[in-house]
PDB file of N, CA and C in Angstrom:
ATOM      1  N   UNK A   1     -21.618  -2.980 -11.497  1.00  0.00           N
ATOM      2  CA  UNK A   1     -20.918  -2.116 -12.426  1.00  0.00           C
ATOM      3  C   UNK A   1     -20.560  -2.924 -13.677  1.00  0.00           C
ATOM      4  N   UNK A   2     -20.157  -2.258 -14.744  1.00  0.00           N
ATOM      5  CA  UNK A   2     -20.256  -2.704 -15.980  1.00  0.00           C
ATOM      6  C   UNK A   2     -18.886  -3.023 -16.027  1.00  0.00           C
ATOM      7  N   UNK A   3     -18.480  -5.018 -16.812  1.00  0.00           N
ATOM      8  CA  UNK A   3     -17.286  -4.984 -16.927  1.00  0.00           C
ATOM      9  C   UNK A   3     -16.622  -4.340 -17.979  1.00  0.00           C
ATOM     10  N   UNK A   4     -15.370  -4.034 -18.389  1.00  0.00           N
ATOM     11  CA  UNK A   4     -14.833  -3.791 -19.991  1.00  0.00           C
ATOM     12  C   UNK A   4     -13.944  -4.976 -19.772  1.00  0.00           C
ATOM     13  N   UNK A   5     -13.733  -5.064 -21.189  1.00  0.00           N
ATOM     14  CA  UNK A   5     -12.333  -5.703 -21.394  1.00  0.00           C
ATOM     15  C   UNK A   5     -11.827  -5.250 -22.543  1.00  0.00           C
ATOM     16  N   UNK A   6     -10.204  -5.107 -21.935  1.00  0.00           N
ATOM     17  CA  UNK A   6      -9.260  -4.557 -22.498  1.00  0.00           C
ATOM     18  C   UNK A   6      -8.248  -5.244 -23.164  1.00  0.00           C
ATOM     19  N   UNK A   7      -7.709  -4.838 -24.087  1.00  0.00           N
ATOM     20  CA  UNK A   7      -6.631  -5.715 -24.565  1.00  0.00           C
ATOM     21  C   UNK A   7      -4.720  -4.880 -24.401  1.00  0.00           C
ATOM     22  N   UNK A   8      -4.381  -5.308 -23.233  1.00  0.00           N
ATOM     23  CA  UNK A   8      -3.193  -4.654 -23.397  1.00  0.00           C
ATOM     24  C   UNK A   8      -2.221  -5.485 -24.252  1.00  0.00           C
ATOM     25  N   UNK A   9      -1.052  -4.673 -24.441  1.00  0.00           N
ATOM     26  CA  UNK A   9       0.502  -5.362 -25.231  1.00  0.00           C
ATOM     27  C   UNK A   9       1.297  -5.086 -24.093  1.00  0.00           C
ATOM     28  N   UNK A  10       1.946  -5.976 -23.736  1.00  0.00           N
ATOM     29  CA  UNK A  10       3.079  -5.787 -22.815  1.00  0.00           C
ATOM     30  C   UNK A  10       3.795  -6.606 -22.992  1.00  0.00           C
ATOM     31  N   UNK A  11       5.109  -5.971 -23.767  1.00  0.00           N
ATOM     32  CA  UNK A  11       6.800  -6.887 -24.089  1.00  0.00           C
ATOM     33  C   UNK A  11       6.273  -7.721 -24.882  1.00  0.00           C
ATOM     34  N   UNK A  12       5.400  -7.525 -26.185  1.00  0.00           N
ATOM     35  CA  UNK A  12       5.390  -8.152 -27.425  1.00  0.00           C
ATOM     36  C   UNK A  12       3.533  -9.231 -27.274  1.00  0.00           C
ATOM     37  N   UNK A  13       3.418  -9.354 -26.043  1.00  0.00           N
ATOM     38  CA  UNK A  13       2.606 -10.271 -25.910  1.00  0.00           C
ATOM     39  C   UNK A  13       1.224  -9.401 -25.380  1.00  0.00           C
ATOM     40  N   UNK A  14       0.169 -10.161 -26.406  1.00  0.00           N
ATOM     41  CA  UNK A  14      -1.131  -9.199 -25.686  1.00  0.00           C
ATOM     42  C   UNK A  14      -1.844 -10.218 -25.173  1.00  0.00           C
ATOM     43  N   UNK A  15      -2.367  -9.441 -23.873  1.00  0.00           N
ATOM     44  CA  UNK A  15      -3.466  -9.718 -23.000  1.00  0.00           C
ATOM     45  C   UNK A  15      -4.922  -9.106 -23.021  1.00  0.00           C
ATOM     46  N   UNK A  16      -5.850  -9.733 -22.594  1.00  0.00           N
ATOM     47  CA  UNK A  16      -7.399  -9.242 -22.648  1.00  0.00           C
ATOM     48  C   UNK A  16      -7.767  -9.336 -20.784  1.00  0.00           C
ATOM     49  N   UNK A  17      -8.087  -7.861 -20.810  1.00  0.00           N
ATOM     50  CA  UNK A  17      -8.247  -8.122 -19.028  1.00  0.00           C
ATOM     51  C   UNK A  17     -10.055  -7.726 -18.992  1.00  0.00           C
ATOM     52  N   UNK A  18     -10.716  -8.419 -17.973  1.00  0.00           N
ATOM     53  CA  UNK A  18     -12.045  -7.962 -17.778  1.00  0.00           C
ATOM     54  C   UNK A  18     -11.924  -7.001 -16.754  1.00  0.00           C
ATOM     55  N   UNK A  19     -12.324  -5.918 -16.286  1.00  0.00           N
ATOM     56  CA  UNK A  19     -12.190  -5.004 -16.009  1.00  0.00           C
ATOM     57  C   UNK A  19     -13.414  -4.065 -15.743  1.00  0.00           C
ATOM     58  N   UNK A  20     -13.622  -3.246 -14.294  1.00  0.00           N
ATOM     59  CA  UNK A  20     -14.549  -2.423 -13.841  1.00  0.00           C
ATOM     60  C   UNK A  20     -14.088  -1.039 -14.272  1.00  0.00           C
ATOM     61  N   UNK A  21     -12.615  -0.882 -13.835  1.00  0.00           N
ATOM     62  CA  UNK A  21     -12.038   0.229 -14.214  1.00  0.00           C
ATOM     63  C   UNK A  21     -12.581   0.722 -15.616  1.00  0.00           C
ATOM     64  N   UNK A  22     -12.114   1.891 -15.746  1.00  0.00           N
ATOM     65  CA  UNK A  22     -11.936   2.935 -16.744  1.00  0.00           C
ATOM     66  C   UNK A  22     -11.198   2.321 -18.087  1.00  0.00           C
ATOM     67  N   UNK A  23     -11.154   2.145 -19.375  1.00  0.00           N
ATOM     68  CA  UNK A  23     -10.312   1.519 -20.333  1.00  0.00           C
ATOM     69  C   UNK A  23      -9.429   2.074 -20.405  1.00  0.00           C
ATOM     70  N   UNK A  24      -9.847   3.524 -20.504  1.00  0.00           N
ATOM     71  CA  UNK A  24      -8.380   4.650 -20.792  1.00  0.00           C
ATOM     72  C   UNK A  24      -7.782   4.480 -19.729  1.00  0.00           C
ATOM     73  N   UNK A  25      -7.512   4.206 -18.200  1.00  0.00           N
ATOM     74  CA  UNK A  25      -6.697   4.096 -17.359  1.00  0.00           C
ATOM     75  C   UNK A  25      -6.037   2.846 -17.413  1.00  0.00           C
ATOM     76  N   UNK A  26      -6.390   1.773 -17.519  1.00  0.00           N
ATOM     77  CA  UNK A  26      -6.047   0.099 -17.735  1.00  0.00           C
ATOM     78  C   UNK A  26      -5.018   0.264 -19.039  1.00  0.00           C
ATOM     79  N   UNK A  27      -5.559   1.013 -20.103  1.00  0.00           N
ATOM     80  CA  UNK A  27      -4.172   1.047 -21.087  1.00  0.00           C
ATOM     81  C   UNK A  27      -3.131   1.769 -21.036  1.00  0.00           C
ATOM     82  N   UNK A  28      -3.756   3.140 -19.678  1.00  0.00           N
ATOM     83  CA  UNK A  28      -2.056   3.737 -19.414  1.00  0.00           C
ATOM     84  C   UNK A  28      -1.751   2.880 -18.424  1.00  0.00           C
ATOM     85  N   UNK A  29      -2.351   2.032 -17.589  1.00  0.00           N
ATOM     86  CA  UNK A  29      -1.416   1.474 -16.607  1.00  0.00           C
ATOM     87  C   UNK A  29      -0.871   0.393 -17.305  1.00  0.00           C
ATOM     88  N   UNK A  30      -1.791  -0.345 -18.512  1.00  0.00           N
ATOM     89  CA  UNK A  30      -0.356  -1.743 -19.208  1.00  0.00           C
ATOM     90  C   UNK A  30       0.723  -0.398 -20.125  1.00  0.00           C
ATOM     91  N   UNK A  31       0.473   0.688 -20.675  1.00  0.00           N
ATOM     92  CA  UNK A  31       1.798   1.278 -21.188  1.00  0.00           C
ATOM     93  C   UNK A  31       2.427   1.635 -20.152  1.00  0.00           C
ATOM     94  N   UNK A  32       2.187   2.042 -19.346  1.00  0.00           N
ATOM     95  CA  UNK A  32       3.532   2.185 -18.150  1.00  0.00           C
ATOM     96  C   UNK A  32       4.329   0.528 -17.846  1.00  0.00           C
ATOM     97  N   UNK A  33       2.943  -0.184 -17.591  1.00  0.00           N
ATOM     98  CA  UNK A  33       3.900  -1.557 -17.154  1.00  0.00           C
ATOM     99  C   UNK A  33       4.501  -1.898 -18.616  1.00  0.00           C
ATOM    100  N   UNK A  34       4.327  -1.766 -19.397  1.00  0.00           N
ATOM    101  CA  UNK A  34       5.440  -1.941 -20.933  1.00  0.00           C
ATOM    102  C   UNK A  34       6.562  -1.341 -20.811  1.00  0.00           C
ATOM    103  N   UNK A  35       6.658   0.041 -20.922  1.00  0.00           N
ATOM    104  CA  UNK A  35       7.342   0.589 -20.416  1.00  0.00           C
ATOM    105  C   UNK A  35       8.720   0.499 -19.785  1.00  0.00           C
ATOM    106  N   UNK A  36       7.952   0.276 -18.256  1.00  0.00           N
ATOM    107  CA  UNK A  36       8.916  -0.084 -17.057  1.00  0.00           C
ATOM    108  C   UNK A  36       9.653  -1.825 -17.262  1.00  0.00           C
ATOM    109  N   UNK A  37       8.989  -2.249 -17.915  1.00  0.00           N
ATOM    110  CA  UNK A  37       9.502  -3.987 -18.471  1.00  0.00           C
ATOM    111  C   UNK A  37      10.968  -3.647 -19.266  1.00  0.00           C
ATOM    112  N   UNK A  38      10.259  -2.750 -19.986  1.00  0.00           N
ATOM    113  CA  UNK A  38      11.253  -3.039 -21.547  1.00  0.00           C
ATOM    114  C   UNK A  38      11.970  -2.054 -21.152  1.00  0.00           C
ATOM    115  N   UNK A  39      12.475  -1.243 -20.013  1.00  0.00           N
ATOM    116  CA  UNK A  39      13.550  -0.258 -19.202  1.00  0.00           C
ATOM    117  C   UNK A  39      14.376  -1.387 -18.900  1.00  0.00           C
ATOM    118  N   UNK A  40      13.856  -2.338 -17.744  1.00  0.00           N
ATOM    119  CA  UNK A  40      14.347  -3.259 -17.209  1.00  0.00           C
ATOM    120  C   UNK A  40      15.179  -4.721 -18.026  1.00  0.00           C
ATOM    121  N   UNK A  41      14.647  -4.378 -18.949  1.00  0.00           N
ATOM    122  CA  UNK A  41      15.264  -5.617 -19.960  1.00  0.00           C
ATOM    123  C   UNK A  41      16.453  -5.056 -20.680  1.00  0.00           C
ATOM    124  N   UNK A  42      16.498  -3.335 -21.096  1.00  0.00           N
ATOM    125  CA  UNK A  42      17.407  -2.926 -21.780  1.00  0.00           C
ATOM    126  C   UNK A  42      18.521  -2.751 -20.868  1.00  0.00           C
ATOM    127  N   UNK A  43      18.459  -2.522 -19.547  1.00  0.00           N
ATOM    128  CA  UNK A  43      19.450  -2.415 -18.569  1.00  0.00           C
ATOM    129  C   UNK A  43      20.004  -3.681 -18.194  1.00  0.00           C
ATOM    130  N   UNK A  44      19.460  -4.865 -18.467  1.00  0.00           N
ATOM    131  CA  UNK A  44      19.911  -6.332 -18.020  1.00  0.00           C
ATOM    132  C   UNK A  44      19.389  -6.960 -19.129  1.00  0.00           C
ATOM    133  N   UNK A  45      20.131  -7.331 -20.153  1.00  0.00           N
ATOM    134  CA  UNK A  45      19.484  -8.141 -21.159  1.00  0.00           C
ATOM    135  C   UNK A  45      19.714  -9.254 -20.622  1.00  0.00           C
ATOM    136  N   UNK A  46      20.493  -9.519 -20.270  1.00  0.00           N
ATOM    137  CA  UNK A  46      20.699 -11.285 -19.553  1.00  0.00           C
ATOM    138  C   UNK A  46      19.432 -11.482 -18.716  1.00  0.00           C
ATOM    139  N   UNK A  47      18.727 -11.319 -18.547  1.00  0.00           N
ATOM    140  CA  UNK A  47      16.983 -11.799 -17.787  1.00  0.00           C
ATOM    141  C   UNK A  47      15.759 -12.347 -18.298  1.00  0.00           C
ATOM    142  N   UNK A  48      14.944 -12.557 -18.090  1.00  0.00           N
ATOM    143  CA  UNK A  48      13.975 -12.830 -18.788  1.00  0.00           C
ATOM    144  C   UNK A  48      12.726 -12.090 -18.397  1.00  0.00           C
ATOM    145  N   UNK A  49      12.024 -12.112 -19.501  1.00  0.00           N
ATOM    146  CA  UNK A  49      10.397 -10.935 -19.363  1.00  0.00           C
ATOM    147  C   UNK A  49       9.679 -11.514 -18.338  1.00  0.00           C
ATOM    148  N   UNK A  50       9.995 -12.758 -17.223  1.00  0.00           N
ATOM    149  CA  UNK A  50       9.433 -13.462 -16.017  1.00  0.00           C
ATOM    150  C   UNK A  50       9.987 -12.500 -14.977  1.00  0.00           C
ATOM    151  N   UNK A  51      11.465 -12.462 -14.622  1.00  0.00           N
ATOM    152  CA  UNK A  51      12.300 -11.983 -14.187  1.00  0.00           C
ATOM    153  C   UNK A  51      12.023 -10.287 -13.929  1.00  0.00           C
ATOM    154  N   UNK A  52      12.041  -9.508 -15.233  1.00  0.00           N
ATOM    155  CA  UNK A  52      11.535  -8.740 -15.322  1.00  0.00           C
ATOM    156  C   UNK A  52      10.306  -8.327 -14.651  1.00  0.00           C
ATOM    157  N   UNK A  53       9.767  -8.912 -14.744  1.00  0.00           N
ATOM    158  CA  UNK A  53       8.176  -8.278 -14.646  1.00  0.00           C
ATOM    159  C   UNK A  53       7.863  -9.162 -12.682  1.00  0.00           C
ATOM    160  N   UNK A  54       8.535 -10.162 -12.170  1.00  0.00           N
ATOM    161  CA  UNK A  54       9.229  -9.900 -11.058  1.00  0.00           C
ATOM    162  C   UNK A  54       9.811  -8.061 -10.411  1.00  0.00           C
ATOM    163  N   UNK A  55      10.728  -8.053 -10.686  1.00  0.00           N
ATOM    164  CA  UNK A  55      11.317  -6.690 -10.846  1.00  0.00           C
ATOM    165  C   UNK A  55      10.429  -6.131 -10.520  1.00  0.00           C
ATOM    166  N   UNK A  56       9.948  -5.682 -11.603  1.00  0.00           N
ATOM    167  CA  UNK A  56       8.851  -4.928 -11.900  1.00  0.00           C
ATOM    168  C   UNK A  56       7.971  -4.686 -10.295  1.00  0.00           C
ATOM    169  N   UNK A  57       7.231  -5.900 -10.430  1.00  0.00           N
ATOM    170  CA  UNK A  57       6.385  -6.261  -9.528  1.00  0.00           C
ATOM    171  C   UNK A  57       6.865  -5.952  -7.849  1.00  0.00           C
ATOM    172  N   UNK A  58       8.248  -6.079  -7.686  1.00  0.00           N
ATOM    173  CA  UNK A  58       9.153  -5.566  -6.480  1.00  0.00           C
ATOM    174  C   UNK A  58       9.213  -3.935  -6.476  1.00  0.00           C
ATOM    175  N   UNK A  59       9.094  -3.180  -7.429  1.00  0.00           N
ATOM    176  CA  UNK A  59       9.088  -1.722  -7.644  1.00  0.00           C
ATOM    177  C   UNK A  59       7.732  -1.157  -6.928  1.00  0.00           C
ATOM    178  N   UNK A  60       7.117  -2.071  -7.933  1.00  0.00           N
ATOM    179  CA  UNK A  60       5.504  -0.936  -7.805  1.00  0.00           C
ATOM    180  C   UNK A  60       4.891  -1.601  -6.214  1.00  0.00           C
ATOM    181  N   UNK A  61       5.620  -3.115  -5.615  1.00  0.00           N
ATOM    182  CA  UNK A  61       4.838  -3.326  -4.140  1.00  0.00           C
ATOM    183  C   UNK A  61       5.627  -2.697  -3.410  1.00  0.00           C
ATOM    184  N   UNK A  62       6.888  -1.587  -3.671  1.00  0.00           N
ATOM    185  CA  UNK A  62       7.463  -0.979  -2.883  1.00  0.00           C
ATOM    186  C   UNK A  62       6.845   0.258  -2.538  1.00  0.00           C
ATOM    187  N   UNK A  63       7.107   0.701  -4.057  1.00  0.00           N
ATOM    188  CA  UNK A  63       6.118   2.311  -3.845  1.00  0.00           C
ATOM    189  C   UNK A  63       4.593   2.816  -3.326  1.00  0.00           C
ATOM    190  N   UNK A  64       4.210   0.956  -3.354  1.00  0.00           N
ATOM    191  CA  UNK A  64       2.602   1.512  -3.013  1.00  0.00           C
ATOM    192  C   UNK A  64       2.955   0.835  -1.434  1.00  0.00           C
ATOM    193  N   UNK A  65       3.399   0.347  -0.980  1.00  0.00           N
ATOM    194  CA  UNK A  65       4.136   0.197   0.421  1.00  0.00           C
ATOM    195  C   UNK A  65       4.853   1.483   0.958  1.00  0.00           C
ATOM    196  N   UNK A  66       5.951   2.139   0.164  1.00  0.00           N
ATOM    197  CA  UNK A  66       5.723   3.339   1.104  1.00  0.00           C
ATOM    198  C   UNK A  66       4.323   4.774   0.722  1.00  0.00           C
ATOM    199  N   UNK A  67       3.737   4.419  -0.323  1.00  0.00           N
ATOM    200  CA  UNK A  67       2.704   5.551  -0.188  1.00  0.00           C
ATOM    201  C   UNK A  67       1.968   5.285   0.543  1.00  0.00           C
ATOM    202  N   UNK A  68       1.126   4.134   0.664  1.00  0.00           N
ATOM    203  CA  UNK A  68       0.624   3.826   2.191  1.00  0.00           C
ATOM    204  C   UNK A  68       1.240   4.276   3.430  1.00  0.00           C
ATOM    205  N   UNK A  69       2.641   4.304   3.583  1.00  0.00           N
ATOM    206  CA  UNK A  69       2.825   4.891   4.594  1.00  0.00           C
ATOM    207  C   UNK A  69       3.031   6.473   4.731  1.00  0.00           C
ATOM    208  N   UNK A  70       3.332   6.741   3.550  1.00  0.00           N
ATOM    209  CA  UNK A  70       2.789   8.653   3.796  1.00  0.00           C
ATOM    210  C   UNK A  70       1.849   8.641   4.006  1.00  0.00           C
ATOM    211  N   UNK A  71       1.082   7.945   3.626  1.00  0.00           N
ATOM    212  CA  UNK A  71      -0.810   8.395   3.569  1.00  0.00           C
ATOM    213  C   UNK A  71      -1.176   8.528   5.442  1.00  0.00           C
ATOM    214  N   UNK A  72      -0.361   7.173   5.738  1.00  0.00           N
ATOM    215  CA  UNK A  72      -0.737   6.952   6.929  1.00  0.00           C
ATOM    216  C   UNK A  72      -0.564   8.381   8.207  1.00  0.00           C
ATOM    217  N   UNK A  73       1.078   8.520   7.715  1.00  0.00           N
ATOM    218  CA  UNK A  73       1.535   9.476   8.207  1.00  0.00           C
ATOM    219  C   UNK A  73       0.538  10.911   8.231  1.00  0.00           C
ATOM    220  N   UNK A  74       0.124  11.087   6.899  1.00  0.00           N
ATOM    221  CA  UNK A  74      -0.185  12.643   6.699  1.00  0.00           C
ATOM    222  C   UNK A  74      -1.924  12.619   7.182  1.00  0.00           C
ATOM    223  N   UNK A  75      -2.449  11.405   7.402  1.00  0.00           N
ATOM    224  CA  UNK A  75      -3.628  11.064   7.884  1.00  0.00           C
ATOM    225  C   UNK A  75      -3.190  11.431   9.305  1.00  0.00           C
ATOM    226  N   UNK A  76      -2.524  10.677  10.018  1.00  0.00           N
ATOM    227  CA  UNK A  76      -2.042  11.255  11.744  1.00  0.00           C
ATOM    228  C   UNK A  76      -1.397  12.604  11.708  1.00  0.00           C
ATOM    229  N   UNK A  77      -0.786  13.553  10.919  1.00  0.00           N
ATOM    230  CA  UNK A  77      -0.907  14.806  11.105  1.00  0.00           C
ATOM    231  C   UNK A  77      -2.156  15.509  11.201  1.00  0.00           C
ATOM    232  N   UNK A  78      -3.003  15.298  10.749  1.00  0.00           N
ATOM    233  CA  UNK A  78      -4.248  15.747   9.736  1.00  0.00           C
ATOM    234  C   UNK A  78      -5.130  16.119  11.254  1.00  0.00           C
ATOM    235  N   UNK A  79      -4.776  14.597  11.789  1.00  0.00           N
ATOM    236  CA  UNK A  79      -5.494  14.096  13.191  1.00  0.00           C
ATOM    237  C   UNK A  79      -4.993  15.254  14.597  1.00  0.00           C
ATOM    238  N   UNK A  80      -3.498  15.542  14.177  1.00  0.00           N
ATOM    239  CA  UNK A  80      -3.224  16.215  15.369  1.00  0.00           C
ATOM    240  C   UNK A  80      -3.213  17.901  15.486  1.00  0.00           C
ATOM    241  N   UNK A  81      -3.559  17.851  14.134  1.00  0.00           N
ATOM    242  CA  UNK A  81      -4.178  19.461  13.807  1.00  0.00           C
ATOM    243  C   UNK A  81      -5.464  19.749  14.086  1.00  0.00           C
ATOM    244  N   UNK A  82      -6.222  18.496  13.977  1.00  0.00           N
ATOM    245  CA  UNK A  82      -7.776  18.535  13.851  1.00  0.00           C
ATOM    246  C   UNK A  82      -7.718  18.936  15.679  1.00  0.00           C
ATOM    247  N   UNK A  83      -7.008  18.343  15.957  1.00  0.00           N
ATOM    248  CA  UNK A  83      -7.142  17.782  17.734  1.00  0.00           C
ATOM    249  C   UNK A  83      -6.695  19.290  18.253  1.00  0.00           C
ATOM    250  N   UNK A  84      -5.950  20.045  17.788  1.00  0.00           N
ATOM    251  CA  UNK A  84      -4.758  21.648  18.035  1.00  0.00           C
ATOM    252  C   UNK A  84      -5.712  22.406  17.800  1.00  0.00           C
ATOM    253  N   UNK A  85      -6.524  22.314  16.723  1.00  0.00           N
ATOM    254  CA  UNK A  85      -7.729  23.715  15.899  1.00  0.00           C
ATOM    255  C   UNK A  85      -8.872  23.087  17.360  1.00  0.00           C
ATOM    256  N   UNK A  86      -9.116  22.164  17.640  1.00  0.00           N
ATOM    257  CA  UNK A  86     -10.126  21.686  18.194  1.00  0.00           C
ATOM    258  C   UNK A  86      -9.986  22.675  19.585  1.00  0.00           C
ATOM    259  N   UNK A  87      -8.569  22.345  20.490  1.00  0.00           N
ATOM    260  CA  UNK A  87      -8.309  23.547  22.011  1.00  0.00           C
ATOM    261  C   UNK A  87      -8.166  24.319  21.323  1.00  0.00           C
ATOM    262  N   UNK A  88      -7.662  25.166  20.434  1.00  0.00           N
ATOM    263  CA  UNK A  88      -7.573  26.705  19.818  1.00  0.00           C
ATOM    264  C   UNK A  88      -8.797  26.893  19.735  1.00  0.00           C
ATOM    265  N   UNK A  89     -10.001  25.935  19.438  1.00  0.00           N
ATOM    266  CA  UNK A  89     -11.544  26.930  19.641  1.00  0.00           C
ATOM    267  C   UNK A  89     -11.948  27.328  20.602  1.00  0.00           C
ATOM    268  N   UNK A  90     -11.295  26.138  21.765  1.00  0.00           N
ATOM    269  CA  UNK A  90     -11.728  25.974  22.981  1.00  0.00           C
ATOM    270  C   UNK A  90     -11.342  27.186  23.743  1.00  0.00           C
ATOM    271  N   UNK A  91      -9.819  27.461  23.875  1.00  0.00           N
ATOM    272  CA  UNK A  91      -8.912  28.354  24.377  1.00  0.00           C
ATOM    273  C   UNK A  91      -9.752  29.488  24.191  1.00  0.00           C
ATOM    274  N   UNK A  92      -9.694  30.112  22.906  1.00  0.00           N
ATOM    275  CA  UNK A  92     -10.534  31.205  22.208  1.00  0.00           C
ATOM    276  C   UNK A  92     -12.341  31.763  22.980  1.00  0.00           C
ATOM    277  N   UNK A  93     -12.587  30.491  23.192  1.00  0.00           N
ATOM    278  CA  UNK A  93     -13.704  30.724  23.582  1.00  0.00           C
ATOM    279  C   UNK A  93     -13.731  31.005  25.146  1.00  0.00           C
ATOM    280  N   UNK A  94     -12.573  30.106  25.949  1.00  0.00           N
ATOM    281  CA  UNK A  94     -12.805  30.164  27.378  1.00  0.00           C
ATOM    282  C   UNK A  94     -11.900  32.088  27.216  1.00  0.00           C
ATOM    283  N   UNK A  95     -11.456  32.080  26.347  1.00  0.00           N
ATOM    284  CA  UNK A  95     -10.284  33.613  26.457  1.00  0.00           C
ATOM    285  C   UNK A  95     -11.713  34.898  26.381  1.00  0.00           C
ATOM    286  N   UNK A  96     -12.271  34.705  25.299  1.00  0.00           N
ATOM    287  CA  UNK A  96     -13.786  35.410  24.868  1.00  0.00           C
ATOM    288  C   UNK A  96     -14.654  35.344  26.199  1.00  0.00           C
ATOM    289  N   UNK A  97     -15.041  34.387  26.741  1.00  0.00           N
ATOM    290  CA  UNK A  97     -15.981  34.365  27.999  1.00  0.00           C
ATOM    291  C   UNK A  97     -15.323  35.280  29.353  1.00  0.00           C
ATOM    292  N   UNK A  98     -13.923  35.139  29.318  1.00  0.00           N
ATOM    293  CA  UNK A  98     -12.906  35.414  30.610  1.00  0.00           C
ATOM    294  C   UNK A  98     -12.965  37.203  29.833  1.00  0.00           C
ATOM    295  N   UNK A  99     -12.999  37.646  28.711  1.00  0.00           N
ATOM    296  CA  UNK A  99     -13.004  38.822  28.118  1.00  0.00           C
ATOM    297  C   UNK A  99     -14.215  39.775  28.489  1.00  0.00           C
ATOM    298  N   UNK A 100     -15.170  38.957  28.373  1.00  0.00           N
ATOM    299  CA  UNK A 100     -16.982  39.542  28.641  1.00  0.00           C
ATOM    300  C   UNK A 100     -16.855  39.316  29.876  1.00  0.00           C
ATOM    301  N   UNK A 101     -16.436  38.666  31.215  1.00  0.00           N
ATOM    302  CA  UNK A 101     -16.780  38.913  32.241  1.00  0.00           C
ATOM    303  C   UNK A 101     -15.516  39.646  32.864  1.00  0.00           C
ATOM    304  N   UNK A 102     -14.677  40.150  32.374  1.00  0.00           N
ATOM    305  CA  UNK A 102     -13.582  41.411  32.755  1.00  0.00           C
ATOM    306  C   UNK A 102     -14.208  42.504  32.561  1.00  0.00           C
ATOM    307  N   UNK A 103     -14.908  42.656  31.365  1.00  0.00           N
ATOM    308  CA  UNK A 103     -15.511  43.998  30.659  1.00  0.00           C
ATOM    309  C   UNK A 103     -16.998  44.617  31.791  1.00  0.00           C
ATOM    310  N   UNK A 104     -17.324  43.097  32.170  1.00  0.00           N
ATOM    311  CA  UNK A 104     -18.855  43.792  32.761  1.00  0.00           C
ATOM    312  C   UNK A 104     -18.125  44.181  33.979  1.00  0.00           C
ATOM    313  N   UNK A 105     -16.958  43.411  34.821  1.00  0.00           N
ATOM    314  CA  UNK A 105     -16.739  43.792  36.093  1.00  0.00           C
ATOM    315  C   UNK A 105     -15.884  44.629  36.128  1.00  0.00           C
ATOM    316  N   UNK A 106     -15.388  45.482  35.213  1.00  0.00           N
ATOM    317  CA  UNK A 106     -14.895  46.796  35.030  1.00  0.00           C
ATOM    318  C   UNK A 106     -16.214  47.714  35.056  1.00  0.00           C
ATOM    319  N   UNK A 107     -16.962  47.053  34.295  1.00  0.00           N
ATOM    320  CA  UNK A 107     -18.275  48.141  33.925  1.00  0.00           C
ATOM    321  C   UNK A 107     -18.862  48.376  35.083  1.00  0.00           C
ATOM    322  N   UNK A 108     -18.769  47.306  35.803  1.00  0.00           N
ATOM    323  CA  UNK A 108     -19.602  47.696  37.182  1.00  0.00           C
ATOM    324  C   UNK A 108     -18.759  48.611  38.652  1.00  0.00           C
ATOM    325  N   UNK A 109     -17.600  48.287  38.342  1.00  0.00           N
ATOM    326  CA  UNK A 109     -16.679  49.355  39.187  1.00  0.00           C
ATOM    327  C   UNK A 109     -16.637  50.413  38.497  1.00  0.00           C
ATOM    328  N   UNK A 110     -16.676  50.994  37.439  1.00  0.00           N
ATOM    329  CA  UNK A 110     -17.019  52.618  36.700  1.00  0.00           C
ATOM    330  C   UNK A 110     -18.081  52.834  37.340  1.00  0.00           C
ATOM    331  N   UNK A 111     -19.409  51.783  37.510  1.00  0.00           N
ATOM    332  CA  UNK A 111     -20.722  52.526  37.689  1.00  0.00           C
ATOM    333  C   UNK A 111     -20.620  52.788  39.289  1.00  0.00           C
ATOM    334  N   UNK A 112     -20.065  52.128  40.399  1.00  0.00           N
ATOM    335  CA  UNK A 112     -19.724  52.500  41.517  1.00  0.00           C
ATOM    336  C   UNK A 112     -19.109  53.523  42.064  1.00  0.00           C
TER     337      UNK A 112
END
């Protein structure tokens, strides 16, 4: 795949990243990480853009730590529905077979 490279600004200082991704996504993800820096700096000026972007870095390995675990989660629901629809065909079908052989052995006591 083809690299790009990008040049983000983040907290005054620009970077050049080589990159597979998309450009337009790489520059909304350094404006978000700008962003979320320069949130973090206006709420604690006593820190530094190291510090910060620490921070930072504690945020976003949180959130993608618990979205992994929804994912995980809604992947094992996914599983125990698949597994529920799976006897509901079954049920259905042994209910359908138990249906056709009520019907003929009615049919055959009418014809008696």
């Amino acid at each position: 795949m083809e690299k790009n490279k990008v040049k983000l600004s983040i907290c005054g200082s620009d970077y050049i990243i080589s990159t597979e991704e998309d450009v337009k996504y790489m520059l909304e993800l350094g404006d978000e990480l700008d962003t979320r820096l320069g949130k973090i700096i206006r709420e604690n000026p006593r820190i530094s853009i190291t510090q910060a972007a620490v921070l930072a870095a504690l945020e976003y390995a949180d959130a993608e730590k618990k979205a992994a675990q929804t994912a995980e989660n809604l992947r094992s629901q996914i599983q125990e529905y698949l597994e529920d629809s799976a006897r509901a065909r079954t049920d259905a079908e042994i209910s359908k077979r138990e249906a056709e052989r009520l019907s003929k052995e009615l049919a055959a006591y009418r014809n008696k």
